[in-house]
N, C-alpha and C. Protein backbone atom coordinates (compact mmCIF):
# COMPACT_ATOMS: atom_id res chain seq x y z
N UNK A 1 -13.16 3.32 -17.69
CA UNK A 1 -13.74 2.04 -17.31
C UNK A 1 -15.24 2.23 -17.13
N UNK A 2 -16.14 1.51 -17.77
CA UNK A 2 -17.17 1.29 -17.56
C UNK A 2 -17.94 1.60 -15.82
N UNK A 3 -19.00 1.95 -15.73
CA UNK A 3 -19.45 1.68 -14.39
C UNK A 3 -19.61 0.57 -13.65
N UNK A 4 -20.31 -0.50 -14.83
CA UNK A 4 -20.24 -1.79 -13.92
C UNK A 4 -19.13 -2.80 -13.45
N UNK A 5 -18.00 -1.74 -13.94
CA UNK A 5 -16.46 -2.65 -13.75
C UNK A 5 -16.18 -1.81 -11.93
N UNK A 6 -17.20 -0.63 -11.85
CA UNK A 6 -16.29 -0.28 -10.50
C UNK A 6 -17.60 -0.29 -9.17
N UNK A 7 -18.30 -1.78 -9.48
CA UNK A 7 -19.43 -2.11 -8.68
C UNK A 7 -19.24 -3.56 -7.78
N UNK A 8 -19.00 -3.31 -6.52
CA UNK A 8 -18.45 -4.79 -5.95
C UNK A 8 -19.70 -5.99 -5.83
N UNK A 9 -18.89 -6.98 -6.31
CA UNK A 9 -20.67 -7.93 -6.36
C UNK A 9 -20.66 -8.08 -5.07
N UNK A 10 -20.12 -7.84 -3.67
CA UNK A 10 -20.44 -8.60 -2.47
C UNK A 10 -21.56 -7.16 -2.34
N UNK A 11 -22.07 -6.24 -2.65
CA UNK A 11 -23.01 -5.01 -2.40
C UNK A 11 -22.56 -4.32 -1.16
N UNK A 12 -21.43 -4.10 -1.53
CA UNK A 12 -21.13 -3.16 -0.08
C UNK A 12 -21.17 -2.06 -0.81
N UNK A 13 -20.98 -1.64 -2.23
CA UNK A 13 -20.54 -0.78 -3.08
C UNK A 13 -18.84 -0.20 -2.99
N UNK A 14 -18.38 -1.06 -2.81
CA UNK A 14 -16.95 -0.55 -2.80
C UNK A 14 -16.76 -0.64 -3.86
N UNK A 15 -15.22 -0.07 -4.89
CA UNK A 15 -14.73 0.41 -5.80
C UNK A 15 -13.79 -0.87 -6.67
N UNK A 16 -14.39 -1.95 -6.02
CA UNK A 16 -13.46 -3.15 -7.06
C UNK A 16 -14.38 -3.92 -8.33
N UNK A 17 -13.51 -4.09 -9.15
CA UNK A 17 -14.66 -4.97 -10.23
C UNK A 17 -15.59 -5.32 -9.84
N UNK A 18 -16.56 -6.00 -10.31
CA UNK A 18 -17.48 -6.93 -9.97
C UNK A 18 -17.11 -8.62 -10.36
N UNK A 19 -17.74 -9.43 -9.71
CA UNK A 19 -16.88 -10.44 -9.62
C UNK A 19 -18.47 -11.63 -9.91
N UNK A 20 -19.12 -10.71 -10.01
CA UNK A 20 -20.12 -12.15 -10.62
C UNK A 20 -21.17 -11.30 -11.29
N UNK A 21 -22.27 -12.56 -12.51
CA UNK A 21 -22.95 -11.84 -13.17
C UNK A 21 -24.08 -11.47 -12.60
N UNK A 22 -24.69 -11.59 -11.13
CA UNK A 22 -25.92 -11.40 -10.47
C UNK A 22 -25.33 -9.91 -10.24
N UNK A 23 -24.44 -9.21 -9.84
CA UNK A 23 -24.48 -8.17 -9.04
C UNK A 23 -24.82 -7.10 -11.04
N UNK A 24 -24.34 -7.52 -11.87
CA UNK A 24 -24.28 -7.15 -12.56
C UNK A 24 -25.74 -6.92 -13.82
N UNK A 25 -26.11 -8.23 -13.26
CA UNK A 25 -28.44 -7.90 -13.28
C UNK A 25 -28.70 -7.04 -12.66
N UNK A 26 -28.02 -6.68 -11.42
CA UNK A 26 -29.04 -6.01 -10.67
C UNK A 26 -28.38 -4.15 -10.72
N UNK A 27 -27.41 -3.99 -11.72
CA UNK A 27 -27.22 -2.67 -12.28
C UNK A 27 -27.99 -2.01 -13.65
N UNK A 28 -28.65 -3.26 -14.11
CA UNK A 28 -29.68 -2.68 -14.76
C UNK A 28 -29.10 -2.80 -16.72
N UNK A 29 -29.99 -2.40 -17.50
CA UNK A 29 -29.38 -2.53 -18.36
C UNK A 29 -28.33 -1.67 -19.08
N UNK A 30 -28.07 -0.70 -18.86
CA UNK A 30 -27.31 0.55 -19.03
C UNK A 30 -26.17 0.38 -18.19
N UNK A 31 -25.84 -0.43 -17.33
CA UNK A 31 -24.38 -0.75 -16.42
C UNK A 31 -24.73 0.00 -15.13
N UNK A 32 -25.83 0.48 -14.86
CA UNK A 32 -26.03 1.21 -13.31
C UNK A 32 -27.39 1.08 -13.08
N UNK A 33 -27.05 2.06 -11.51
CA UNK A 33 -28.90 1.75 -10.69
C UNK A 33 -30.05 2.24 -11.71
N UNK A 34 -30.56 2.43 -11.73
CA UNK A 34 -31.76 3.38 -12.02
C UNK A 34 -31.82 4.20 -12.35
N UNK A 35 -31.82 4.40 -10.71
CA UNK A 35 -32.10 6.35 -10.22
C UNK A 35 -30.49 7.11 -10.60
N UNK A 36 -29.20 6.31 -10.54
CA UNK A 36 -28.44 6.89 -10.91
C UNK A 36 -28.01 6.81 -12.49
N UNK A 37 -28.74 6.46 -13.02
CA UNK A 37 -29.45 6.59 -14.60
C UNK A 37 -29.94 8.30 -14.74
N UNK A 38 -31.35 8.01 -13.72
CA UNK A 38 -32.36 9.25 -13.96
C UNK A 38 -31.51 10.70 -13.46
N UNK A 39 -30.91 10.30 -12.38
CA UNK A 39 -30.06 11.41 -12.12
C UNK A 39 -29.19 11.95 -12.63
N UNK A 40 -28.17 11.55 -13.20
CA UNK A 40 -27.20 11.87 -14.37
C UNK A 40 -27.61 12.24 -15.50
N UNK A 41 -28.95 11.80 -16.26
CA UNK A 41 -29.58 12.40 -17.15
C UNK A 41 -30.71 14.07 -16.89
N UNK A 42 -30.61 14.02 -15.86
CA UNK A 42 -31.47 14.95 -15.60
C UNK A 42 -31.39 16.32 -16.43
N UNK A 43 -32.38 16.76 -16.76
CA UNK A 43 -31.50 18.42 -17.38
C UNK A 43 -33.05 19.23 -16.06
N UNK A 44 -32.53 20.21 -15.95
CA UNK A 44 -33.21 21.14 -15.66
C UNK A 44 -34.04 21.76 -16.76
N UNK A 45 -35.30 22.41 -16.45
CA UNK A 45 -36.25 22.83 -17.26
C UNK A 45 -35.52 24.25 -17.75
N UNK A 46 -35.92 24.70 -19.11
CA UNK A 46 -35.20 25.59 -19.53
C UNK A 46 -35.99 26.61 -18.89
N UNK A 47 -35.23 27.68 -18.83
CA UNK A 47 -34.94 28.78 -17.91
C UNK A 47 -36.93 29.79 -18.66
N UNK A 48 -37.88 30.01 -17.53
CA UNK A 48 -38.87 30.78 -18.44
C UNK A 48 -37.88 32.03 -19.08
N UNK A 49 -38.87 32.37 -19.84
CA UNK A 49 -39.30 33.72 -21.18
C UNK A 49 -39.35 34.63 -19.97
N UNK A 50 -38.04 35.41 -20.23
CA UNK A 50 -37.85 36.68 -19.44
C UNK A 50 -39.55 37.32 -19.39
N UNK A 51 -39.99 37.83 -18.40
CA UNK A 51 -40.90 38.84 -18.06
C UNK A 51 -41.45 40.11 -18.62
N UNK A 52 -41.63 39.83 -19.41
CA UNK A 52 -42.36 41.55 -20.06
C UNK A 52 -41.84 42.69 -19.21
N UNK A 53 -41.01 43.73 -19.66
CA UNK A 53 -40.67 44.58 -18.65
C UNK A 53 -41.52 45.21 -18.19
N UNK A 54 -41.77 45.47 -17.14
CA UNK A 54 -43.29 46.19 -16.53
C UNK A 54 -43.24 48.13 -16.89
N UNK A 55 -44.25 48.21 -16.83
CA UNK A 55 -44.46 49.74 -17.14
C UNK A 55 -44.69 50.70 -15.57
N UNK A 56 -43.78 51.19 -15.82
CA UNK A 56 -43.24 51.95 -14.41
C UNK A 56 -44.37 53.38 -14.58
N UNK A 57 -44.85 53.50 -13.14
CA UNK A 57 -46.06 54.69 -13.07
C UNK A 57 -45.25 55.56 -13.27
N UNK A 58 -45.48 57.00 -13.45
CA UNK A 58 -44.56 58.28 -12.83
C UNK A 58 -45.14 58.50 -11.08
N UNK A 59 -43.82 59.19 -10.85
CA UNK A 59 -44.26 59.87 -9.70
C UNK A 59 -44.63 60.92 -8.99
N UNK A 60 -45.44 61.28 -9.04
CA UNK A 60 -45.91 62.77 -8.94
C UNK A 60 -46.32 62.85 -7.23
N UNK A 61 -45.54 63.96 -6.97
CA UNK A 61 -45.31 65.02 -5.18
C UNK A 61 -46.31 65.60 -6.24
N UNK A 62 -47.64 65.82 -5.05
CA UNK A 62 -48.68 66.55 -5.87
C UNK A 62 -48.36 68.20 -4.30
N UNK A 63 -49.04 69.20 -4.67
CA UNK A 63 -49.17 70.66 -4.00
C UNK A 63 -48.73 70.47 -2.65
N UNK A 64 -49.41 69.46 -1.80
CA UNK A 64 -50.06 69.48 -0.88
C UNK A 64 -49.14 67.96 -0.28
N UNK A 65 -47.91 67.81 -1.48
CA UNK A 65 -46.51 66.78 -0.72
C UNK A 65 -47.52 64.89 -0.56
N UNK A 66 -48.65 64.70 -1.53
CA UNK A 66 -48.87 63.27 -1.33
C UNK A 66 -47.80 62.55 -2.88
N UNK A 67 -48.13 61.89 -1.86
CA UNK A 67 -47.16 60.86 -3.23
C UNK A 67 -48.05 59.93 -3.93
N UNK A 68 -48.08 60.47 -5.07
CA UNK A 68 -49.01 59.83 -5.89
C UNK A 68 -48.99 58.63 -7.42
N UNK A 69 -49.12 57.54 -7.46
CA UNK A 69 -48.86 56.79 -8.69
C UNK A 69 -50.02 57.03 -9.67
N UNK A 70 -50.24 57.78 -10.51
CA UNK A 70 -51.11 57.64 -11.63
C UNK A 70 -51.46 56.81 -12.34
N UNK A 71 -50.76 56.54 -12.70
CA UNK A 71 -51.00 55.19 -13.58
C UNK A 71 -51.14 53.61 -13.04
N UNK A 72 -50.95 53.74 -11.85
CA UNK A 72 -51.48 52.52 -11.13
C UNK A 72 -52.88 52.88 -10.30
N UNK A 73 -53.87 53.63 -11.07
CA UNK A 73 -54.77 54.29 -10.50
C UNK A 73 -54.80 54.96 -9.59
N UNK A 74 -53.98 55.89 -9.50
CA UNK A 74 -54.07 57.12 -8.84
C UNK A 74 -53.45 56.19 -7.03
N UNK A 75 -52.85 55.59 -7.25
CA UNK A 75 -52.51 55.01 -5.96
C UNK A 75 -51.35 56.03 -5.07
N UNK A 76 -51.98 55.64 -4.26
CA UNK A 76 -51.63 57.10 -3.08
C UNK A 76 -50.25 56.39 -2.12
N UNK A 77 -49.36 56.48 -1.92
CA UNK A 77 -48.64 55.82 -0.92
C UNK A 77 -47.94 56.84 -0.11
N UNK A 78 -49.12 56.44 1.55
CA UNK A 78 -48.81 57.04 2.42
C UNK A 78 -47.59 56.21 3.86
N UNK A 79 -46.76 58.00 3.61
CA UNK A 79 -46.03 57.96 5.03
C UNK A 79 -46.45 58.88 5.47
N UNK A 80 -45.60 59.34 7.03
CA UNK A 80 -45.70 59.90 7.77
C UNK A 80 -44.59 60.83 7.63
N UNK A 81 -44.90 62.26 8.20
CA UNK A 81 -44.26 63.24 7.69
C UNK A 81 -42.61 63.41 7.45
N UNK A 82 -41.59 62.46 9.04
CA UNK A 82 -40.45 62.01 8.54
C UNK A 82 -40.25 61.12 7.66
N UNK A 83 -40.55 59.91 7.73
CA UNK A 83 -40.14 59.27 6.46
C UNK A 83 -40.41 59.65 5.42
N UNK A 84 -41.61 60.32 5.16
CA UNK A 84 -41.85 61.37 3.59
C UNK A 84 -41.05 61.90 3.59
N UNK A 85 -40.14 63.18 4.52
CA UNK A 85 -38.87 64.20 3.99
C UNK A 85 -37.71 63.72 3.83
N UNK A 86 -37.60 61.92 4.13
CA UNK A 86 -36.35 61.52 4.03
C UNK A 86 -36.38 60.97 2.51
N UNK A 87 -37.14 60.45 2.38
CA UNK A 87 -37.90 60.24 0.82
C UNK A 87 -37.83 61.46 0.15
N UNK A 88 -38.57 62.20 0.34
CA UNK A 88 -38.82 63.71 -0.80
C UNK A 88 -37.27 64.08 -0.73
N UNK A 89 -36.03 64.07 0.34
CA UNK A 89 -34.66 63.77 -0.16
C UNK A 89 -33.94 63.58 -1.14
N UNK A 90 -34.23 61.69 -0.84
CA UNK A 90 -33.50 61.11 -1.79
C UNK A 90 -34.03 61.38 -3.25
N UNK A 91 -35.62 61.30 -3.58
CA UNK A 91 -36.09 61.61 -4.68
C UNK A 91 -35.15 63.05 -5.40
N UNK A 92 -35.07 64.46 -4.49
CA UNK A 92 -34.24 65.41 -5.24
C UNK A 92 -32.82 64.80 -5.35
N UNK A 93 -32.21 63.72 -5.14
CA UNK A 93 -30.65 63.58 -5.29
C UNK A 93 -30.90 62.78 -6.85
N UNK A 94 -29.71 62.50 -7.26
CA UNK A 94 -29.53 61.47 -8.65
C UNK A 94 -29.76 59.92 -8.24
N UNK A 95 -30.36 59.09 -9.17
CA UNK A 95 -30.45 57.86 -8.68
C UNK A 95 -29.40 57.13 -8.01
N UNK A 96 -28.08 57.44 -8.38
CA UNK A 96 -27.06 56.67 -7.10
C UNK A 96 -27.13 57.00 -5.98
N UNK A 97 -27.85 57.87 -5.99
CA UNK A 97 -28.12 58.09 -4.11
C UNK A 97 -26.99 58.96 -3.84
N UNK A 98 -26.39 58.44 -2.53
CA UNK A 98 -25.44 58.99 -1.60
C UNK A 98 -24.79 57.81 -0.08
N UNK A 99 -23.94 57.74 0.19
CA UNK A 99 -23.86 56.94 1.58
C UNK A 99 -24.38 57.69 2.74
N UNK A 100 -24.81 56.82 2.88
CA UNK A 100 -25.77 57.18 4.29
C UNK A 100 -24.99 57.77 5.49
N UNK A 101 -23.33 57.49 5.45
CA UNK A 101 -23.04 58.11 6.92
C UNK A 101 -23.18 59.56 6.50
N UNK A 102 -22.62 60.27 5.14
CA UNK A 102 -22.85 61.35 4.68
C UNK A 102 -24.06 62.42 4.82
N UNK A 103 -25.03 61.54 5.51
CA UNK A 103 -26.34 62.19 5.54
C UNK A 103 -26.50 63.56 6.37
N UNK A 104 -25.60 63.12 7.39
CA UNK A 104 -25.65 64.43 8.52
C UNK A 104 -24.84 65.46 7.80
N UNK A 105 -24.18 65.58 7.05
CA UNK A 105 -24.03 66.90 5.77
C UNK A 105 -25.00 67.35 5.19
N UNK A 106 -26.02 66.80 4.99
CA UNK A 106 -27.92 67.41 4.40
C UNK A 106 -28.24 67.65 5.39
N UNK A 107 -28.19 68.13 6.48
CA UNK A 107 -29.13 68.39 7.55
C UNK A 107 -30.30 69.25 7.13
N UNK A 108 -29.36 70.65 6.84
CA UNK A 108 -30.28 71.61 6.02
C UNK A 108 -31.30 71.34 5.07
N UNK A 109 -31.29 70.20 4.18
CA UNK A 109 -32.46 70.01 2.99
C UNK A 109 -33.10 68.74 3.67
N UNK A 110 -32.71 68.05 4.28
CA UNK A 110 -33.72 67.48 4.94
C UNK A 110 -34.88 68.11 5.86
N UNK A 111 -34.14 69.37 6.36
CA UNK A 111 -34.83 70.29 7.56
C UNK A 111 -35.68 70.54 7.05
N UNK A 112 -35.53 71.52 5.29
CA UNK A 112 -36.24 71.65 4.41
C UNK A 112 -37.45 70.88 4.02
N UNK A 113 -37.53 69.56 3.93
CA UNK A 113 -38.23 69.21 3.77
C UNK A 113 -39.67 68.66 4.57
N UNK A 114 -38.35 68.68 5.36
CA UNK A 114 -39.46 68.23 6.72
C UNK A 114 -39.98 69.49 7.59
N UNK A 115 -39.29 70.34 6.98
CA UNK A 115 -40.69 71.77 7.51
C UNK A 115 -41.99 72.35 6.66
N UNK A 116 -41.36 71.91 5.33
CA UNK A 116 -42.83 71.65 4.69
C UNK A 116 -43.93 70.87 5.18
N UNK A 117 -43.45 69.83 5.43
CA UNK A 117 -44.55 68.93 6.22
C UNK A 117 -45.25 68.89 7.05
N UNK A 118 -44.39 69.52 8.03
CA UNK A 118 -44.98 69.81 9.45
C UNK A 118 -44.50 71.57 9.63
N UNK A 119 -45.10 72.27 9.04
CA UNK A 119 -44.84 73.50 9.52
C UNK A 119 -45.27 74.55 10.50
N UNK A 120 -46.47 73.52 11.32
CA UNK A 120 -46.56 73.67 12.26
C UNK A 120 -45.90 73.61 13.75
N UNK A 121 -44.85 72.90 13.71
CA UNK A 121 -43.87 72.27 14.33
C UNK A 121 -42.99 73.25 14.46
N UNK A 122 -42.18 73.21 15.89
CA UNK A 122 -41.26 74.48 15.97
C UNK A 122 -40.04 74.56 16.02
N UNK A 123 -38.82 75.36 15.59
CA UNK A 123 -38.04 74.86 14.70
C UNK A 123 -36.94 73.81 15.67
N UNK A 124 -36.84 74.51 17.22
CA UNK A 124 -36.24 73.63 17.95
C UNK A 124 -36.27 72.13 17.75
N UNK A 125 -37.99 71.60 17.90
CA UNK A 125 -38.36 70.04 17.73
C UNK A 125 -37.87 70.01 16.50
N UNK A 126 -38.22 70.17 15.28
CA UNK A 126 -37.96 69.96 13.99
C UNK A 126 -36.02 69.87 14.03
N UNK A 127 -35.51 70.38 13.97
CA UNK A 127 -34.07 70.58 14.14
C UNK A 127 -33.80 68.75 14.95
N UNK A 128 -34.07 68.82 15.85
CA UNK A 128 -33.51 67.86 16.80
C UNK A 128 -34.22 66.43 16.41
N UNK A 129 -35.33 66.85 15.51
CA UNK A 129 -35.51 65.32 14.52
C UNK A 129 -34.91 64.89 14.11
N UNK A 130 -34.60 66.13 12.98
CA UNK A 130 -33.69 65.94 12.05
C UNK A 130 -32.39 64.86 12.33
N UNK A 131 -31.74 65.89 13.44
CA UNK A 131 -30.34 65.50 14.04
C UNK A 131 -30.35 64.16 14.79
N UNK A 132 -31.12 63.50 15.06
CA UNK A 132 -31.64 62.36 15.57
C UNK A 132 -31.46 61.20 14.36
N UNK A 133 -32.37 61.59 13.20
CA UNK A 133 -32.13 61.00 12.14
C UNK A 133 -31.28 60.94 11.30
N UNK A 134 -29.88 61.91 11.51
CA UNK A 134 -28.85 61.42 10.94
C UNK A 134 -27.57 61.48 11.94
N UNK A 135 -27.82 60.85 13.24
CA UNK A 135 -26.99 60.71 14.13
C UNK A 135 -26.80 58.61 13.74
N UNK A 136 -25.68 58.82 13.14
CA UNK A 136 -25.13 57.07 12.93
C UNK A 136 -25.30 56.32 14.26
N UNK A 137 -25.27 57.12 15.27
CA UNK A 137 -25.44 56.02 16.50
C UNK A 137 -26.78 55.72 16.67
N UNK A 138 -27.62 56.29 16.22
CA UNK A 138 -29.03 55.96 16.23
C UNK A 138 -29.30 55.29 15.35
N UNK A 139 -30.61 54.30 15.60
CA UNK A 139 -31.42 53.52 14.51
C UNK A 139 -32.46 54.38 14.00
N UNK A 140 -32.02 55.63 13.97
CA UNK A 140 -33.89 56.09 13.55
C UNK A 140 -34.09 56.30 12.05
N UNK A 141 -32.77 56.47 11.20
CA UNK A 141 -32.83 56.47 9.89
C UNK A 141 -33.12 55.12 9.15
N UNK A 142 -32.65 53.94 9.68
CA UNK A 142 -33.16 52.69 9.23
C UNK A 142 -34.07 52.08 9.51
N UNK A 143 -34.62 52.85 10.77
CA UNK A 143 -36.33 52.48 10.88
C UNK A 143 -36.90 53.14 9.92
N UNK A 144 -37.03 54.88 9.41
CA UNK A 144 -37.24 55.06 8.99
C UNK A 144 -37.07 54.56 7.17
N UNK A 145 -36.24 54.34 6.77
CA UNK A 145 -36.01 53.50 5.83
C UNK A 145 -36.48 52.02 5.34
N UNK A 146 -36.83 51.46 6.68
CA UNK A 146 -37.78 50.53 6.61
C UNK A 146 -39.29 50.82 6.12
N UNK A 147 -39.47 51.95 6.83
CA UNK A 147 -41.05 52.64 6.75
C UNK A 147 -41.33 52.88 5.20
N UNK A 148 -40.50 53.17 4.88
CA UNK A 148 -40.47 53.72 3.15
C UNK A 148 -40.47 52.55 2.24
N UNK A 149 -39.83 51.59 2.54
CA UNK A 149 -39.78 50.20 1.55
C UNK A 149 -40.92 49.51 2.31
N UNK A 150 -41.54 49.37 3.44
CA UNK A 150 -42.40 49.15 3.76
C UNK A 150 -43.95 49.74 3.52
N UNK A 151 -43.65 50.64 3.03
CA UNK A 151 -44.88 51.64 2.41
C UNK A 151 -45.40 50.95 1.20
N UNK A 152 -44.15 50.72 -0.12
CA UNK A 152 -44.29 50.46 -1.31
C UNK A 152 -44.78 49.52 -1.96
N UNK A 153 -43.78 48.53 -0.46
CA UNK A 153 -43.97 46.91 -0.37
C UNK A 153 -45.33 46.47 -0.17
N UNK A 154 -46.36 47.44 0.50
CA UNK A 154 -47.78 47.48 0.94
C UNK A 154 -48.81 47.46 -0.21
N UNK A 155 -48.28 48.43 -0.97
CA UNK A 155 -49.05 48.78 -2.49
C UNK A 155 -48.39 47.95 -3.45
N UNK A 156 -47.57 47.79 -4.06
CA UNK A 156 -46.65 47.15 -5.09
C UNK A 156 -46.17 46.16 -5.08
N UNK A 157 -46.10 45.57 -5.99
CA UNK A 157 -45.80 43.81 -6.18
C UNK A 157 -43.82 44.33 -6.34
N UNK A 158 -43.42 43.19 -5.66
CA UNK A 158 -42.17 43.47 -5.77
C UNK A 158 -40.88 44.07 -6.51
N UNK A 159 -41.00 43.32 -8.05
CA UNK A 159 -40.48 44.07 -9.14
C UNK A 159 -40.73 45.48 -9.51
N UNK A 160 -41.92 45.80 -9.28
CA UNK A 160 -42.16 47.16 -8.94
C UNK A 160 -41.56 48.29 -7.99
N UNK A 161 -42.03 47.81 -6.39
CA UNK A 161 -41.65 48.63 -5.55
C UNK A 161 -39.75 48.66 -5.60
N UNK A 162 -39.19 47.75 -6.25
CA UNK A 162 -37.77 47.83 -5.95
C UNK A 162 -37.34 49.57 -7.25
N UNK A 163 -38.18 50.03 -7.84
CA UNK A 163 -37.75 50.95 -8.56
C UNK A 163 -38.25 52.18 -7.84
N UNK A 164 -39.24 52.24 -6.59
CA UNK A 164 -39.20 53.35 -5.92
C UNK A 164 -38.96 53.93 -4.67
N UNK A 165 -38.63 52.75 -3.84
CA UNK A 165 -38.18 52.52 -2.65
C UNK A 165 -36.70 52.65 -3.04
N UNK A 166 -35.89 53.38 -1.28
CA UNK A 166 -34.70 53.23 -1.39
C UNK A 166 -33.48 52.72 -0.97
N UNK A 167 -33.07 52.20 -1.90
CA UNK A 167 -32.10 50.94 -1.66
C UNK A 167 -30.77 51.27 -2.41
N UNK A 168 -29.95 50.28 -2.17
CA UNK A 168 -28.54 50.44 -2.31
C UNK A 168 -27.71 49.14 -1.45
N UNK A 169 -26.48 48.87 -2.20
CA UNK A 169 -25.70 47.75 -1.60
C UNK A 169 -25.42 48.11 -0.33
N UNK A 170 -24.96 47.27 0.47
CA UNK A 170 -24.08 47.49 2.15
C UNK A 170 -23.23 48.12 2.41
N UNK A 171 -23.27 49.01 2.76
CA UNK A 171 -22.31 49.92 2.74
C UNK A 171 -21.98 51.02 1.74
N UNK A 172 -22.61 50.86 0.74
CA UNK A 172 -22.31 51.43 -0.67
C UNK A 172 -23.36 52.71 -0.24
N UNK A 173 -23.82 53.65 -1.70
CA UNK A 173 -24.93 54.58 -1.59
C UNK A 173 -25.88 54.04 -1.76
N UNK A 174 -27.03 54.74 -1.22
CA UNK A 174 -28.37 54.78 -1.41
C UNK A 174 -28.98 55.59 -2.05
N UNK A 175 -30.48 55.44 -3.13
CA UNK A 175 -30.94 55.99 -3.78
C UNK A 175 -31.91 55.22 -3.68
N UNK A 176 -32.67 56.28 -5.10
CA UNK A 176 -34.15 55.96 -5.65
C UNK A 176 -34.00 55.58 -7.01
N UNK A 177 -33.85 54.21 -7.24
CA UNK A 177 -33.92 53.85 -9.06
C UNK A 177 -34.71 54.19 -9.76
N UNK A 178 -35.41 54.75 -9.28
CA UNK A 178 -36.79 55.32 -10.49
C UNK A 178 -36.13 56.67 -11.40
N UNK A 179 -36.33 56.29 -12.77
CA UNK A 179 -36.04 57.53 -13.64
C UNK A 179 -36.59 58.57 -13.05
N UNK A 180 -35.57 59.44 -13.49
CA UNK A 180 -36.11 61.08 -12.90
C UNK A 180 -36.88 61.66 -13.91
N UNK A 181 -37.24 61.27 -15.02
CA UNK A 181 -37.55 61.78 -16.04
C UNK A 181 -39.56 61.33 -15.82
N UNK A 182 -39.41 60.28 -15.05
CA UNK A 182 -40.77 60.24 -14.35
C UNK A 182 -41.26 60.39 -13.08
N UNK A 183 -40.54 61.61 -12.67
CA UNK A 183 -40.72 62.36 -11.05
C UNK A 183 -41.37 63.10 -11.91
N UNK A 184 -42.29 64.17 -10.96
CA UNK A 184 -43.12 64.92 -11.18
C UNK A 184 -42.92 66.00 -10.04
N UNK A 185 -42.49 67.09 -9.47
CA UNK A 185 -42.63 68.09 -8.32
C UNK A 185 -43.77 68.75 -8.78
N UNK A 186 -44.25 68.89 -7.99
CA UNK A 186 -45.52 70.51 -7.89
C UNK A 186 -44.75 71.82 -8.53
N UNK A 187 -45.71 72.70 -9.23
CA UNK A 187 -44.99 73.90 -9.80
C UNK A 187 -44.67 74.49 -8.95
């Protein structure tokens, strides 16, 4: 049935014929309102021209443990010595990462890393960082984890930083999506 058969001429808009030819002027010439013309015709704008895939820097841990983007001019992205060893971490694992409750099983290569950093530091404090940062009852690994996507997020336009910051679904593993084939370690 047509639309203007299910338009009531008293304008309440209820669902019975119409019963005279004024209500039926005032649906327009197409058998309806207007706007419910313009609306039903509407298309959405076609979808833009996918994005040029962007050209991903390498990442180079230079001697001396800075983290360095070359090719985005030598852009430097600084943390602080834990969130760098939780980072310099995940960077040695494979891009799927790992689940995070699992973490307190790395104690040792995290220790590792984070005594490079601070090797001034003595092993008691260092130890009990560590264990701090992968104690699940603590927030200190997802602060720290903040610090790191917060680092990237500082320097890097979004599409970017999501390939070197580390992320992962809820609950699932965490990693670093950046090809390994453009990490760089010190000799």
């Amino acid at each position: 049935m047509p639309l203007h058969g299910l338009v009531s001429g008293n304008g309440t808009g209820g669902a019975c014929p119409a019963s005279d030819d004024t209500s039926l002027q005032k649906l327009g010439p197409r058998g309806g309102p207007p706007f419910l013309w313009r609306l039903l015709s509407f298309r959405p704008p076609p979808p833009a021209a996918a994005a040029a895939p962007v050209a991903l820097s390498p990442l180079l841990v230079t001697a001396d443990w800075r983290l360095v983007l070359p090719a985005y001019d030598d852009l430097e992205i600084g943390l602080t010595p834990l969130p760098k060893a939780l980072y310099l971490f995940f960077l040695a694992l494979p891009p799927a990462g790992l689940p995070l409750p699992t973490l307190a099983d790395h104690q040792p290569a995290l220790l590792a890393h984070y005594r490079r950093l601070r090797p001034q530091l003595d092993e008691a404090a260092a130890r009990a960082r560590i264990r701090e940062l992968t104690d699940v009852r603590l927030n200190s690994l997802h602060e720290k984890l903040a610090r790191i996507k917060a680092a990237f997020a500082r320097q890097l336009a979004a599409p970017l930083a999501r390939h070197y910051d580390v992320r992962g679904s809820r609950g699932g593993p965490k990693g670093v999506a950046l090809p390994r084939h453009l990490l760089h370690w010190p000799p």
